[in-house]
Protein backbone atom coordinates (compact mmCIF):
# COMPACT_ATOMS: atom_id res chain seq x y z
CA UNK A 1 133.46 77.88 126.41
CA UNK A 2 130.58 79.37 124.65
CA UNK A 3 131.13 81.30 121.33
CA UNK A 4 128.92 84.39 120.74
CA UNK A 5 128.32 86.78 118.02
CA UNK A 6 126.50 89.79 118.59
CA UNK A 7 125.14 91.17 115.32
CA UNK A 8 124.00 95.07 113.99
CA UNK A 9 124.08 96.26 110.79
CA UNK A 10 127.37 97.11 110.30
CA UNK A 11 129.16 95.32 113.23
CA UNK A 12 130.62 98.45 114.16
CA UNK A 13 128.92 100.23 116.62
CA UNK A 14 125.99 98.62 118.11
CA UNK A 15 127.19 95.45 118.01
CA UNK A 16 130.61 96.40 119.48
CA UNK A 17 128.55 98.04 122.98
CA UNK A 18 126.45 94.72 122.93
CA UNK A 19 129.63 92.63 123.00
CA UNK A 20 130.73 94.75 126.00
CA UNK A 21 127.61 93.87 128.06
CA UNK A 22 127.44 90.45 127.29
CA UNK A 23 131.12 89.82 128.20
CA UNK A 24 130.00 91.71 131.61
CA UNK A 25 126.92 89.42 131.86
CA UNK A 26 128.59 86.23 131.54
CA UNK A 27 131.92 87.70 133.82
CA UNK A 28 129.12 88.26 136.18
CA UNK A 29 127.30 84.83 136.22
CA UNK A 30 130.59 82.64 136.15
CA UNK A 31 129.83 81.95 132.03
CA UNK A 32 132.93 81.34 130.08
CA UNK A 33 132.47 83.04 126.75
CA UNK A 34 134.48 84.51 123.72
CA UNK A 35 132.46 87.43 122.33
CA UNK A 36 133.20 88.87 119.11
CA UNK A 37 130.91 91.72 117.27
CA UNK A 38 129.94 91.29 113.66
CA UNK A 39 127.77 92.54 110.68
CA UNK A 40 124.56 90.91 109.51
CA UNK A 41 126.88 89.56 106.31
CA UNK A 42 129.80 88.28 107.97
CA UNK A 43 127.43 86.63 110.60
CA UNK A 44 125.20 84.82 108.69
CA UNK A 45 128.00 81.88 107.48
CA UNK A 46 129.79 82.17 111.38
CA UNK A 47 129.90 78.67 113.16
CA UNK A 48 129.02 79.55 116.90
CA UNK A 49 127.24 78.80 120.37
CA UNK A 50 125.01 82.03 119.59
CA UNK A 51 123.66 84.85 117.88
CA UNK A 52 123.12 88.00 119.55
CA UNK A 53 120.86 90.42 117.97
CA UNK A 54 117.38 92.56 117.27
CA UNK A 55 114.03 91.14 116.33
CA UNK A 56 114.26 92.63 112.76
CA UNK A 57 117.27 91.28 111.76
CA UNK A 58 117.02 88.05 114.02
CA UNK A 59 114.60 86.69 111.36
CA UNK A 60 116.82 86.67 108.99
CA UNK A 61 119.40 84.03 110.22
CA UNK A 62 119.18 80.93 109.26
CA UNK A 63 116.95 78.54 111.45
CA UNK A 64 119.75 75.99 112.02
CA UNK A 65 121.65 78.79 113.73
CA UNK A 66 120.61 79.75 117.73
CA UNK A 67 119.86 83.20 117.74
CA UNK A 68 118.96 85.28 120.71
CA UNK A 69 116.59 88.48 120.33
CA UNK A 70 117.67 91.50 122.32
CA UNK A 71 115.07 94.55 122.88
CA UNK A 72 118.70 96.83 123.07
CA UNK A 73 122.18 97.06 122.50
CA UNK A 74 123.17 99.39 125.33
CA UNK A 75 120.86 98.52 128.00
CA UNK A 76 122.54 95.77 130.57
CA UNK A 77 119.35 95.09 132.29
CA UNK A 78 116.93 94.55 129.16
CA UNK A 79 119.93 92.62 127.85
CA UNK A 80 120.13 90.77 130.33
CA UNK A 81 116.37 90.00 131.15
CA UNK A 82 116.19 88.84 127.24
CA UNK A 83 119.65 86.15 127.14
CA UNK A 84 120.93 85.07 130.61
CA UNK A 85 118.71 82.28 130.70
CA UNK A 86 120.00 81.05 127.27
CA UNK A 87 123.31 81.50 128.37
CA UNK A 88 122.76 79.82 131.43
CA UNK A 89 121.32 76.75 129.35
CA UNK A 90 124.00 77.16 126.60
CA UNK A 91 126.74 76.68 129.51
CA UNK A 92 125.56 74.00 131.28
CA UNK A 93 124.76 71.91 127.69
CA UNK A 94 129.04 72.59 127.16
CA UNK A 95 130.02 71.53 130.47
């Protein structure tokens, strides 16, 4: 099972609709997956399969930790255009 982290400022908001979509994406596409929403802070020291977030603050993260740039955090299709091939690589590399 993958573990994801989607990441916005504040980890309330944003973040929270982009967890939504990406627990629809993987539902969709037979990907097992925990999703949990976070701020930039709390995210940067988290353990997991994947970070979820924007270009600006996707630079920030460490380079030892897989992050995943998103162009939005409401938009399915754009989200999923940008990740489902990760996720698709992410979940075959666990199984």
């Amino acid at each position: 099972m993958l573990s994801i982290v989607t990441v916005c400022g504040n980890g309330i908001g944003s973040s929270l609709l982009l967890k939504l979509k990406i627990e629809e994406i993987c539902a969709e596409n037979g990907i097992k997956a925990t999703v949990e929403s976070s701020d930039f802070n709390s995210a940067k020291g988290r353990n997991c399969d994947l970070i979820v977030t924007i270009g600006e603050m996707a630079k920030q993260f460490d380079e030892s930790q897989k992050v995943a740039v998103i162009r939005s955090y409401i938009n399915k299709k754009k989200i999923q255009e940008d990740i489902l091939e990760t996720l698709k690589v992410l979940d075959q590399a666990k199984q």
